[in-house]
PDB file of N, CA and C in Angstrom:
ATOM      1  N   UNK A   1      84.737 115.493  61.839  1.00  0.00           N
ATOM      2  CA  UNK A   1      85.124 114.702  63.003  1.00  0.00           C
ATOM      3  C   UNK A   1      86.065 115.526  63.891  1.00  0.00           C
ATOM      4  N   UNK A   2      85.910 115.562  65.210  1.00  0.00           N
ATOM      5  CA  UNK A   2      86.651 116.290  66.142  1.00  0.00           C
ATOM      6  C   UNK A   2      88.161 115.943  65.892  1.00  0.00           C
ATOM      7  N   UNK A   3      89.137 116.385  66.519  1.00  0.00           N
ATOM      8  CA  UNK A   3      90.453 115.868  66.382  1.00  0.00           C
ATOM      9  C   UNK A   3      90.488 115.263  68.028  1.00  0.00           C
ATOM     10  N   UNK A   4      91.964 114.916  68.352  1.00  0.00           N
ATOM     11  CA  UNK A   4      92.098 114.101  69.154  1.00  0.00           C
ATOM     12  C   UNK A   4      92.217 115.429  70.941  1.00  0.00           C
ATOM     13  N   UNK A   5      92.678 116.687  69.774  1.00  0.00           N
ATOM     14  CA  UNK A   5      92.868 117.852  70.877  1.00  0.00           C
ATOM     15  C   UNK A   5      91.974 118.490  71.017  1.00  0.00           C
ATOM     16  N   UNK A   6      90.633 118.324  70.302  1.00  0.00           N
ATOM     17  CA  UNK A   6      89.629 119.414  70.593  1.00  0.00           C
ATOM     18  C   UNK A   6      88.934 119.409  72.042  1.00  0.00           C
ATOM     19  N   UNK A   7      88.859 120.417  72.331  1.00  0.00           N
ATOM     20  CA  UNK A   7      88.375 119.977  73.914  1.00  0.00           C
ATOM     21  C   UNK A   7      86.612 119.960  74.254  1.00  0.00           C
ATOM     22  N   UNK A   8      85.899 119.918  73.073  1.00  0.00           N
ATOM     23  CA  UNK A   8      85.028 119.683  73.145  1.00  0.00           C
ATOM     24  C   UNK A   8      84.489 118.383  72.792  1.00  0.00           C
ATOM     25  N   UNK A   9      85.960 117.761  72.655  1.00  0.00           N
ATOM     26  CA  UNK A   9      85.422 116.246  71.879  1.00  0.00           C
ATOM     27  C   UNK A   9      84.704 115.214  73.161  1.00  0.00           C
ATOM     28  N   UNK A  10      83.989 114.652  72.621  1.00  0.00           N
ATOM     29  CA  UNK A  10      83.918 113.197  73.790  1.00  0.00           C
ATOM     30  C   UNK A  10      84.346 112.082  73.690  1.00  0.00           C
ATOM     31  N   UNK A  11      85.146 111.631  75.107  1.00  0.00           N
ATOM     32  CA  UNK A  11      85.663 110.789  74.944  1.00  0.00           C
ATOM     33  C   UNK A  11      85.412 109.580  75.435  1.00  0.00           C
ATOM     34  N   UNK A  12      85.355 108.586  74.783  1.00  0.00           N
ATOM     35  CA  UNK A  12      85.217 106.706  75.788  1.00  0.00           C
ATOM     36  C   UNK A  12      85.451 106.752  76.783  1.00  0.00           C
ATOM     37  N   UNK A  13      85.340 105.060  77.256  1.00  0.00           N
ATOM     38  CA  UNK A  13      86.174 104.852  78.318  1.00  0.00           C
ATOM     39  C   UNK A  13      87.104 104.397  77.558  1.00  0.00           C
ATOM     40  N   UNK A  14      87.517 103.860  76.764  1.00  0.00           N
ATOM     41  CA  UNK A  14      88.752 103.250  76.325  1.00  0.00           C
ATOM     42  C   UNK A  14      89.849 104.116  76.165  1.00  0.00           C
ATOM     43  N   UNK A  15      88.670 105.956  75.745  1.00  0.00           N
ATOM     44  CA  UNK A  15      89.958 106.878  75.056  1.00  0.00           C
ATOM     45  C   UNK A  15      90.224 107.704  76.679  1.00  0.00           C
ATOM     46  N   UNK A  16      90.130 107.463  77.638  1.00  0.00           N
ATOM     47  CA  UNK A  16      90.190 108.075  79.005  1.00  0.00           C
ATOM     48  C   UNK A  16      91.105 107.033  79.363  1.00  0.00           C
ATOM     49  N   UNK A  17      91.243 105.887  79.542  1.00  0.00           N
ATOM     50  CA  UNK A  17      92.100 104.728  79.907  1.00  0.00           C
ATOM     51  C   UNK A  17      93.263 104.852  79.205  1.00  0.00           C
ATOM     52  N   UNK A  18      93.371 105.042  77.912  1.00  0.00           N
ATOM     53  CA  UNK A  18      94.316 105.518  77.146  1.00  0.00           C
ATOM     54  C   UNK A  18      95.108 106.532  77.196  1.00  0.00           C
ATOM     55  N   UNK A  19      94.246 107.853  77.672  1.00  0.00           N
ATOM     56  CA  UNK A  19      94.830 109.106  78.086  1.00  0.00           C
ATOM     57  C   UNK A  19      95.480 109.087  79.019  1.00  0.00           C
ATOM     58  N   UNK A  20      95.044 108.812  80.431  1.00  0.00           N
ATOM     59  CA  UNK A  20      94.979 109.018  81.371  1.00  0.00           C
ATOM     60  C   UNK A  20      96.195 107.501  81.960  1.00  0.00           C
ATOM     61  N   UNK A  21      96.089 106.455  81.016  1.00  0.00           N
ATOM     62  CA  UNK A  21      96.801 105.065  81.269  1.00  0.00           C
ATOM     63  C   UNK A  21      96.676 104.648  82.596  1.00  0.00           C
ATOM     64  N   UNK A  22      95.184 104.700  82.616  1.00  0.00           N
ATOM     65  CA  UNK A  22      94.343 103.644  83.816  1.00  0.00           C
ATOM     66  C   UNK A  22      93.550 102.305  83.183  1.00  0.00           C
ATOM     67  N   UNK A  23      93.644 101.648  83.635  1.00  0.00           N
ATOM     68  CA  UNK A  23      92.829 100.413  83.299  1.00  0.00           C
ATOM     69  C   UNK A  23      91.681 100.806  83.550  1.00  0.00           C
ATOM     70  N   UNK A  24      90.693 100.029  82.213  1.00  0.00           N
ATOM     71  CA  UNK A  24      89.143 100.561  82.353  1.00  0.00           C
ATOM     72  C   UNK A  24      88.636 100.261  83.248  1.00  0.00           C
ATOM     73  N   UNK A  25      88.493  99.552  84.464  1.00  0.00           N
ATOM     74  CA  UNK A  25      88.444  98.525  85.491  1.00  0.00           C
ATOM     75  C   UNK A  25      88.730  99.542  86.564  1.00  0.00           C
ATOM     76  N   UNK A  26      89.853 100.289  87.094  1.00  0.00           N
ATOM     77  CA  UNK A  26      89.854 101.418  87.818  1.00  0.00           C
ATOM     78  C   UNK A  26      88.749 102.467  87.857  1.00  0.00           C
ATOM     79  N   UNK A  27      89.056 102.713  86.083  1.00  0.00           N
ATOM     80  CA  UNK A  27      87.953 104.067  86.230  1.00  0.00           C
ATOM     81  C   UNK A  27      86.464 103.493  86.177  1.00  0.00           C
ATOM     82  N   UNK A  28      86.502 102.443  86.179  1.00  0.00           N
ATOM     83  CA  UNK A  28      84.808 101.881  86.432  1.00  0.00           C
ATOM     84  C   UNK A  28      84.847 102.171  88.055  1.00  0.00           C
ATOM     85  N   UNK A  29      85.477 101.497  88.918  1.00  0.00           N
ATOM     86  CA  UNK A  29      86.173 101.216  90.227  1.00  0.00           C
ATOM     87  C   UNK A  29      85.736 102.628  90.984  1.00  0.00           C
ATOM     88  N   UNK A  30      86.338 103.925  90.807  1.00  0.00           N
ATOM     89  CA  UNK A  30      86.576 104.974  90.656  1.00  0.00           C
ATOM     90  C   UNK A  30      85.370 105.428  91.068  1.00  0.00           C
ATOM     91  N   UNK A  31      84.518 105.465  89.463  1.00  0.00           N
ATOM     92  CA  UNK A  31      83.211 106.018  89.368  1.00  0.00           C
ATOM     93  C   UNK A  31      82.270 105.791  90.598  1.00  0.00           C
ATOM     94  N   UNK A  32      82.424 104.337  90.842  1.00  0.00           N
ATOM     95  CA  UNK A  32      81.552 103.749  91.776  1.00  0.00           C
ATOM     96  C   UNK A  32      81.542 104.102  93.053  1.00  0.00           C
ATOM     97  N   UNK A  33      82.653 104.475  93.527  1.00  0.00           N
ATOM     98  CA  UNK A  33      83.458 104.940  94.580  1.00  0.00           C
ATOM     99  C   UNK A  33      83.201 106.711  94.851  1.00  0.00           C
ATOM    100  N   UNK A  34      82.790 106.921  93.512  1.00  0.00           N
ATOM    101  CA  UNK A  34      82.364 108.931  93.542  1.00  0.00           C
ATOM    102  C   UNK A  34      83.331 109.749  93.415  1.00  0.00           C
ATOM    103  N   UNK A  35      84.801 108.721  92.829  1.00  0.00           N
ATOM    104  CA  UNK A  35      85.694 109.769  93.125  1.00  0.00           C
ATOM    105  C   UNK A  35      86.367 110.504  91.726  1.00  0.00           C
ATOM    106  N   UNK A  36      85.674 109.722  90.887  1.00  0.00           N
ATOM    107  CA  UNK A  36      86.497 110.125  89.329  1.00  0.00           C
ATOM    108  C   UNK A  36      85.307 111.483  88.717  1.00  0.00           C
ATOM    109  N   UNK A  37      86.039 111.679  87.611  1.00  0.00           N
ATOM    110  CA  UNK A  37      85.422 112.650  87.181  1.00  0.00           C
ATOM    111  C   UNK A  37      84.189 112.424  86.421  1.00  0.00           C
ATOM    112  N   UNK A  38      82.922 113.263  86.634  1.00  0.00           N
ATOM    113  CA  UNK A  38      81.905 112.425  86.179  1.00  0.00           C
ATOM    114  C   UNK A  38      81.719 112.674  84.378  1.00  0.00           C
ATOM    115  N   UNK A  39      80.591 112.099  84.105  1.00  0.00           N
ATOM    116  CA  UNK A  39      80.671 111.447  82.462  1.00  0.00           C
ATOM    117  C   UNK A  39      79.500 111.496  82.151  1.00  0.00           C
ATOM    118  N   UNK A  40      79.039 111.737  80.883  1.00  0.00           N
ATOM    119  CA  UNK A  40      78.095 111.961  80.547  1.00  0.00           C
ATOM    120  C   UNK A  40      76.957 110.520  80.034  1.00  0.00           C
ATOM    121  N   UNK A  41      75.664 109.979  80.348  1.00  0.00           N
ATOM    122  CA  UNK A  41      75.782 108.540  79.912  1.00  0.00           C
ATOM    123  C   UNK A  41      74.889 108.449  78.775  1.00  0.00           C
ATOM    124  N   UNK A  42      75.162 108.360  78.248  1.00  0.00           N
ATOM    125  CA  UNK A  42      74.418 108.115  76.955  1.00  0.00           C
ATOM    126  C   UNK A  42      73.895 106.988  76.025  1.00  0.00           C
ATOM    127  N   UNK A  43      72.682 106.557  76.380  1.00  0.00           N
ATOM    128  CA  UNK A  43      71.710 104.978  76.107  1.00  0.00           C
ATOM    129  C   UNK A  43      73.039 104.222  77.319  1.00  0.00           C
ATOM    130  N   UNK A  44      73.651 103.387  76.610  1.00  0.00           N
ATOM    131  CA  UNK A  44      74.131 102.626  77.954  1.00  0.00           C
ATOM    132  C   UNK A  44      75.700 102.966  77.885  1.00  0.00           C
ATOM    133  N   UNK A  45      76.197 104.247  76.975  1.00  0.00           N
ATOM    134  CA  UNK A  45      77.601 104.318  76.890  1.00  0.00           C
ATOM    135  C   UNK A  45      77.907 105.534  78.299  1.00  0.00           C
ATOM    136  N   UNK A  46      79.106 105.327  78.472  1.00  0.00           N
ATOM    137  CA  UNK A  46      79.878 106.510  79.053  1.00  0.00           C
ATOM    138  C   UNK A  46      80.469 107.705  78.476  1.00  0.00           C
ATOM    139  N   UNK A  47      80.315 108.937  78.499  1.00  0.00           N
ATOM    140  CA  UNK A  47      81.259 109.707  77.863  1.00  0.00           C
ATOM    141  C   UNK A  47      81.834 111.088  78.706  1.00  0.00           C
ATOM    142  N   UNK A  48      82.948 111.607  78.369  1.00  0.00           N
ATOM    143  CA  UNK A  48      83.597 112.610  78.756  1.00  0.00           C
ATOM    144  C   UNK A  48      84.165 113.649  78.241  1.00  0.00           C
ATOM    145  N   UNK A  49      83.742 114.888  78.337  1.00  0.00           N
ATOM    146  CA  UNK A  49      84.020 116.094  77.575  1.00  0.00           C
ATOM    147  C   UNK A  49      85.647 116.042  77.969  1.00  0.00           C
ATOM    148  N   UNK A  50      86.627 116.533  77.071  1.00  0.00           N
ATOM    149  CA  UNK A  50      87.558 116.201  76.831  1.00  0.00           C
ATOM    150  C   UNK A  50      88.275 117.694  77.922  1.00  0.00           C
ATOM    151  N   UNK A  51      87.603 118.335  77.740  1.00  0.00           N
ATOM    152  CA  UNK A  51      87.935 119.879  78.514  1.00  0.00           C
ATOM    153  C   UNK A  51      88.058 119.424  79.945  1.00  0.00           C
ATOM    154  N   UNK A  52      86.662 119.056  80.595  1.00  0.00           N
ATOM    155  CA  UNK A  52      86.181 118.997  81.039  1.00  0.00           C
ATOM    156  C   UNK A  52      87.218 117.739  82.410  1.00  0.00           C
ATOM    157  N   UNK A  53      86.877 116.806  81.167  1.00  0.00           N
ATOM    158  CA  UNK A  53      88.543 115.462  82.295  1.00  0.00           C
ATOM    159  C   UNK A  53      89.519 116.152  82.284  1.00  0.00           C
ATOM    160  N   UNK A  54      90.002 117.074  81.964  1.00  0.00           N
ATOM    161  CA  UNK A  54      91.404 118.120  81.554  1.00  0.00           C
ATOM    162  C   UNK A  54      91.514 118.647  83.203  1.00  0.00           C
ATOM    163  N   UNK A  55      90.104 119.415  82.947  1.00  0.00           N
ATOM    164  CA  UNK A  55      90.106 120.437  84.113  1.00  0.00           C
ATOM    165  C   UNK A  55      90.118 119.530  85.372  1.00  0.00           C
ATOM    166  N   UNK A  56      89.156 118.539  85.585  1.00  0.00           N
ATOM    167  CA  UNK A  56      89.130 117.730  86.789  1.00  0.00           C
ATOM    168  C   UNK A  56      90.782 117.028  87.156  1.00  0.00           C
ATOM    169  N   UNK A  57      91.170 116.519  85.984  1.00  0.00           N
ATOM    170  CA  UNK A  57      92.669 116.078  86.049  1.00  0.00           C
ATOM    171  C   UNK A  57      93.978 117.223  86.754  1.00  0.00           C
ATOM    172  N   UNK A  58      93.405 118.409  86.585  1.00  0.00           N
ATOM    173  CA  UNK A  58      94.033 119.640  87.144  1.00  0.00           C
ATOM    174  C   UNK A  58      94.051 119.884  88.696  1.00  0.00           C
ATOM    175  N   UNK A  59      92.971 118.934  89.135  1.00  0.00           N
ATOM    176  CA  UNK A  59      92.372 119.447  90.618  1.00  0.00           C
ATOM    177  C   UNK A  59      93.051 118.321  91.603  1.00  0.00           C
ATOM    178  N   UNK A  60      93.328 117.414  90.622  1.00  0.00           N
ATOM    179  CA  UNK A  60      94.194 116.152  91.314  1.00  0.00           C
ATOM    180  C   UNK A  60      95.988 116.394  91.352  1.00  0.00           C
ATOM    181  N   UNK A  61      96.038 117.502  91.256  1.00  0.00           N
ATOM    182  CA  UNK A  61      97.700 117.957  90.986  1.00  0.00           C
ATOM    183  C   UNK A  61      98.241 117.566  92.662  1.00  0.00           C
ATOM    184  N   UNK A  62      99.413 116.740  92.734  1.00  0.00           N
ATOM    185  CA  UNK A  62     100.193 116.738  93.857  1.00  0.00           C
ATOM    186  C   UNK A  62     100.602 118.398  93.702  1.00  0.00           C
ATOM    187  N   UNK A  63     100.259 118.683  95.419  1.00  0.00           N
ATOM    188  CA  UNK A  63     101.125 119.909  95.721  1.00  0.00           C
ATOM    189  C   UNK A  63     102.312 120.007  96.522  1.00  0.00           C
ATOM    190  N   UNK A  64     103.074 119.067  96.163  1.00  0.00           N
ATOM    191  CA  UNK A  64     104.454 118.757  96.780  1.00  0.00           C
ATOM    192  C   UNK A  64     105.440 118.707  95.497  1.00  0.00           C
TER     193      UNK A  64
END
């Protein structure tokens, strides 16, 4: 089983809401909108390479 730091792990929406401490409801919101980071879908789940939301989370840096 991956650990919680591997960056190849995939993650929920629950474990992205958790990370990230957005309500799942945003990042649904978000998605719809084109603006979150995209996810992989799998039968009817969502998922997210753990690297991958890392790096996108990087691109959202305030530069102030």
């Amino acid at each position: 089983m991956a650990s919680a730091e591997d960056p190849d792990r995939l993650l929920s929406i629950n474990d992205v809401s958790e990370l990230l401490q957005l309500p799942v409801q945003s990042i649904y919101k978000q998605r719809s909108m084109g603006v979150f980071c995209p996810a992989y879908k799998i039968g009817h789940h969502l998922r997210w390479r753990r690297s991958e939301l890392m790096a996108w989370l990087e691109t959202k840096r305030d530069s102030v």
